[in-house]
Protein backbone atom coordinates (compact mmCIF):
# COMPACT_ATOMS: atom_id res chain seq x y z
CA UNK A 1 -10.78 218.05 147.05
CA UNK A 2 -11.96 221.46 145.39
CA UNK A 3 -8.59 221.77 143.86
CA UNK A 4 -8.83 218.45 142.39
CA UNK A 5 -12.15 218.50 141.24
CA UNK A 6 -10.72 222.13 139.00
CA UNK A 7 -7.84 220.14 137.53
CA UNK A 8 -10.57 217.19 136.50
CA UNK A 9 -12.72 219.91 135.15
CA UNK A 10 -9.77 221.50 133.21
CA UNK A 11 -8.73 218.68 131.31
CA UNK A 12 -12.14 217.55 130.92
CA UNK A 13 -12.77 220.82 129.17
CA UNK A 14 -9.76 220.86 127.23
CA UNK A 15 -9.93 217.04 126.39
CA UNK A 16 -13.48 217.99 124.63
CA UNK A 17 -12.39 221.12 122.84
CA UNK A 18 -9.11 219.28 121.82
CA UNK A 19 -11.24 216.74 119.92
CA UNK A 20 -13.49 218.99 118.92
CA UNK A 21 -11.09 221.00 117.00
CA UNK A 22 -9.61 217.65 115.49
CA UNK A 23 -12.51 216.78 113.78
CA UNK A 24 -13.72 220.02 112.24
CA UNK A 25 -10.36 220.23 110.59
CA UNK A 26 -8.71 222.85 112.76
CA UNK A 27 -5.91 224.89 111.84
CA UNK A 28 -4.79 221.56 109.73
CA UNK A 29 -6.69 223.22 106.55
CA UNK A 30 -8.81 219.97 106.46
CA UNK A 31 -12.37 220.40 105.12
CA UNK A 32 -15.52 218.33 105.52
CA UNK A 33 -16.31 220.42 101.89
CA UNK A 34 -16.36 218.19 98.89
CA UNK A 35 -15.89 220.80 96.38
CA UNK A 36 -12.11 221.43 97.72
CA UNK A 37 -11.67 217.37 97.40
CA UNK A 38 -12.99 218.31 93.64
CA UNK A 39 -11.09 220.89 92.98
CA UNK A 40 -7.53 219.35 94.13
CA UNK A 41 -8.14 216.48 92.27
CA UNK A 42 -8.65 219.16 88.92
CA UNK A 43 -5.56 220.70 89.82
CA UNK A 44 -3.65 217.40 90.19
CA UNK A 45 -5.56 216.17 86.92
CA UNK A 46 -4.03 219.60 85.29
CA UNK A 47 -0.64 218.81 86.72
CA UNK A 48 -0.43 215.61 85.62
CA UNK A 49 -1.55 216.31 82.15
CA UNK A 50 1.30 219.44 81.95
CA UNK A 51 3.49 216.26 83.12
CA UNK A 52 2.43 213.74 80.69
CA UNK A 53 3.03 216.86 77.80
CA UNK A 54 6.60 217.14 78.93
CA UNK A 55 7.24 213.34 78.91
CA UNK A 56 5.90 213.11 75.40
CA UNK A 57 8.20 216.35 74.53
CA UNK A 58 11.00 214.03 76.12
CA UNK A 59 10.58 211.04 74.42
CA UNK A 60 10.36 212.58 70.99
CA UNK A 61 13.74 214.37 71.88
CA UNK A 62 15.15 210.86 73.15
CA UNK A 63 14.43 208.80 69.85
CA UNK A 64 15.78 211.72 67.79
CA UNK A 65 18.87 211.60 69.79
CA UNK A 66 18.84 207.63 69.46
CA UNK A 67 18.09 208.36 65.48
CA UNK A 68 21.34 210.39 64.92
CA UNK A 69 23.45 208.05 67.26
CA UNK A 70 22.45 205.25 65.32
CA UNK A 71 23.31 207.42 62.11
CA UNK A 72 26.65 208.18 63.56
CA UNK A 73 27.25 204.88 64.20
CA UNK A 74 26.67 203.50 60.73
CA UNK A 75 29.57 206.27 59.21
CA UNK A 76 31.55 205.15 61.81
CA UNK A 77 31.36 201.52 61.13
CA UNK A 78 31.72 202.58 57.17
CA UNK A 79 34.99 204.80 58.27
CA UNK A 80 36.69 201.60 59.62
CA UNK A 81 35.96 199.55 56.65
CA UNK A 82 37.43 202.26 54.77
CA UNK A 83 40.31 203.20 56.65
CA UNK A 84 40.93 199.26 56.89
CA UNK A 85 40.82 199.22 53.20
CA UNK A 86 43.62 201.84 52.58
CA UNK A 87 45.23 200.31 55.51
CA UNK A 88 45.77 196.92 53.52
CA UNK A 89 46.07 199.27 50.20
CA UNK A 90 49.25 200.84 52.02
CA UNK A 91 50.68 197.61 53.07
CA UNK A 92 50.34 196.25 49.84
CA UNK A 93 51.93 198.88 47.67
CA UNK A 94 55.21 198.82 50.86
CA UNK A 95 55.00 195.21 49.84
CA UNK A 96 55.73 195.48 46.17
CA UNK A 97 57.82 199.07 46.98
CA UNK A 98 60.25 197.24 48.76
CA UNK A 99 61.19 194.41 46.39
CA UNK A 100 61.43 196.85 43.74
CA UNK A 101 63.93 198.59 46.31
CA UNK A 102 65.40 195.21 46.46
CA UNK A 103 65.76 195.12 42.95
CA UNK A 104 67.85 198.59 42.87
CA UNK A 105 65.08 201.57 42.23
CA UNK A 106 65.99 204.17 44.19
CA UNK A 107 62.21 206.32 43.81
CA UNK A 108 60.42 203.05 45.12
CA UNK A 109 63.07 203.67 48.25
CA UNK A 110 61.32 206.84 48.70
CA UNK A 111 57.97 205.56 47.90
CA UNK A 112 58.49 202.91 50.85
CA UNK A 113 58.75 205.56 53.33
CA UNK A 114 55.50 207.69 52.22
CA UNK A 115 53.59 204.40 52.34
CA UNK A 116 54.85 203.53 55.80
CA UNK A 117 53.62 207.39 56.63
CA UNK A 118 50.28 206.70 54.91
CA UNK A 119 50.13 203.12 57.08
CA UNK A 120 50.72 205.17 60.48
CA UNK A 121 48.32 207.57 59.57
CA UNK A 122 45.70 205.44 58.66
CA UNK A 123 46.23 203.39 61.69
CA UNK A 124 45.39 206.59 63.60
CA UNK A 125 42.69 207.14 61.68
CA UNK A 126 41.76 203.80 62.73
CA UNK A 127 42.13 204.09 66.23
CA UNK A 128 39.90 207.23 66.16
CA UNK A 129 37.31 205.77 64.35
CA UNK A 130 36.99 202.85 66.73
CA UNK A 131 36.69 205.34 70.01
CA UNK A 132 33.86 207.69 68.08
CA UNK A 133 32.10 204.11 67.53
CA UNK A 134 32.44 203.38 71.23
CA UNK A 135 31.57 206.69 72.08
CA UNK A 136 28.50 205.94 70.15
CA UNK A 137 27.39 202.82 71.38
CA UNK A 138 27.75 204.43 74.77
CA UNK A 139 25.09 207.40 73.85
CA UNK A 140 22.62 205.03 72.06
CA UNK A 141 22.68 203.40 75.59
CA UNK A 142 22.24 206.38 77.88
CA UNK A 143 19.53 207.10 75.34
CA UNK A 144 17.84 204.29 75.12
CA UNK A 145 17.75 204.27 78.78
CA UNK A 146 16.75 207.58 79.33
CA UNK A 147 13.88 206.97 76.71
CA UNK A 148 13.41 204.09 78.73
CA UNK A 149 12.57 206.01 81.73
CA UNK A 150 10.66 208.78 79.80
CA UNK A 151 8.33 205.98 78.77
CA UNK A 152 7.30 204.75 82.17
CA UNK A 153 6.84 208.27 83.77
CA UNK A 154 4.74 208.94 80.83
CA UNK A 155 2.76 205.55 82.08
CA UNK A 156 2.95 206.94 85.41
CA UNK A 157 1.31 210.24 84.49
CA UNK A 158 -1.30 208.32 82.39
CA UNK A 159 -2.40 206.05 85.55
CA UNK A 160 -2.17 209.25 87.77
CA UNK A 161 -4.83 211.13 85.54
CA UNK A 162 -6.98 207.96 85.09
CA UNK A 163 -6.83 207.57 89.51
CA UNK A 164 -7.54 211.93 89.60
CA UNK A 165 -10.74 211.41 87.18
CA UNK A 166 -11.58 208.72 89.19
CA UNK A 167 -11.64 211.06 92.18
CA UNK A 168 -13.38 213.41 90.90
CA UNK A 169 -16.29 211.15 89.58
CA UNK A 170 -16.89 209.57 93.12
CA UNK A 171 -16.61 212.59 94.85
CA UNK A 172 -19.01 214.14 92.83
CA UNK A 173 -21.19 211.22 93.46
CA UNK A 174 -21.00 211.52 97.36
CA UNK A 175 -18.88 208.43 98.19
């Protein structure tokens, strides 16, 4: 019975001190003080200002990067026109090169051939142009979509301060 009676009185004792230490915070670093709810809050008001800074810097960056895409876009559309224009310009002047070959001029012979070079080139030309305007398209997408995401953690940050303040005021007040 004695030995029982010990082992009731143990865990009684440690039971108590147990909760004890669980509410005055312990070694979890909690504290009953309001100032270190205060203070937290003004370093997570400071952080998320510092974060809202760099989202700003990030979206400026983005739309400049959307800016110039856009502008490399536009001389790439105005490329194809143009290298569609000497494209047609070439197959016109083989056109009229080759029934003046027909006809028995031997320089419009030669002429033929350096138009059908200038048509191969320009259909190179051509094919370039087209993949720097896909390649284009494809940027001003990642960009808008990384401005895109800018944008909302810049809301995020916003709400985040607004919640921190927020904090701060009712803690101050005792609530």
């Amino acid at each position: 019975m004695r030995r029982f009676l010990v082992h009731v009185a143990a865990l009684t004792i440690l039971g108590f001190g147990t909760a004890l230490f669980a509410q005055t915070g312990g070694s979890t670093g909690g504290s009953t003080d309001p100032n270190s709810d205060i203070n937290k809050d003004r370093k997570d008001v400071q952080q998320d200002k510092r974060d809202l800074r760099n989202d700003r810097k990030d979206i400026r960056k983005d739309q400049r990067d959307v800016n110039k895409d856009r502008a490399d876009r536009r001389n790439d559309v105005r490329d194809i026109h143009n290298d569609q224009k000497d494209l047609a310009k070439d197959r016109r002047d083989l056109r009229n090169d080759r029934e003046e070959c027909k006809e028995g001029n031997k320089a419009d012979c030669k002429d033929a051939a350096k138009d059908r070079r200038d048509i191969t080139k320009d259909k190179t030309d051509l094919t370039k142009d087209k993949r720097d305007l896909r390649a284009d398209n494809r940027d001003i997408r990642n960009d808008r979509k990384d401005l895109h995401k800018d944008r909302k953690d810049a809301h995020k940050d916003r709400k985040d301060i607004r919640k921190d303040k927020r904090d701060i005021r009712h803690d101050k007040a005792g609530r």
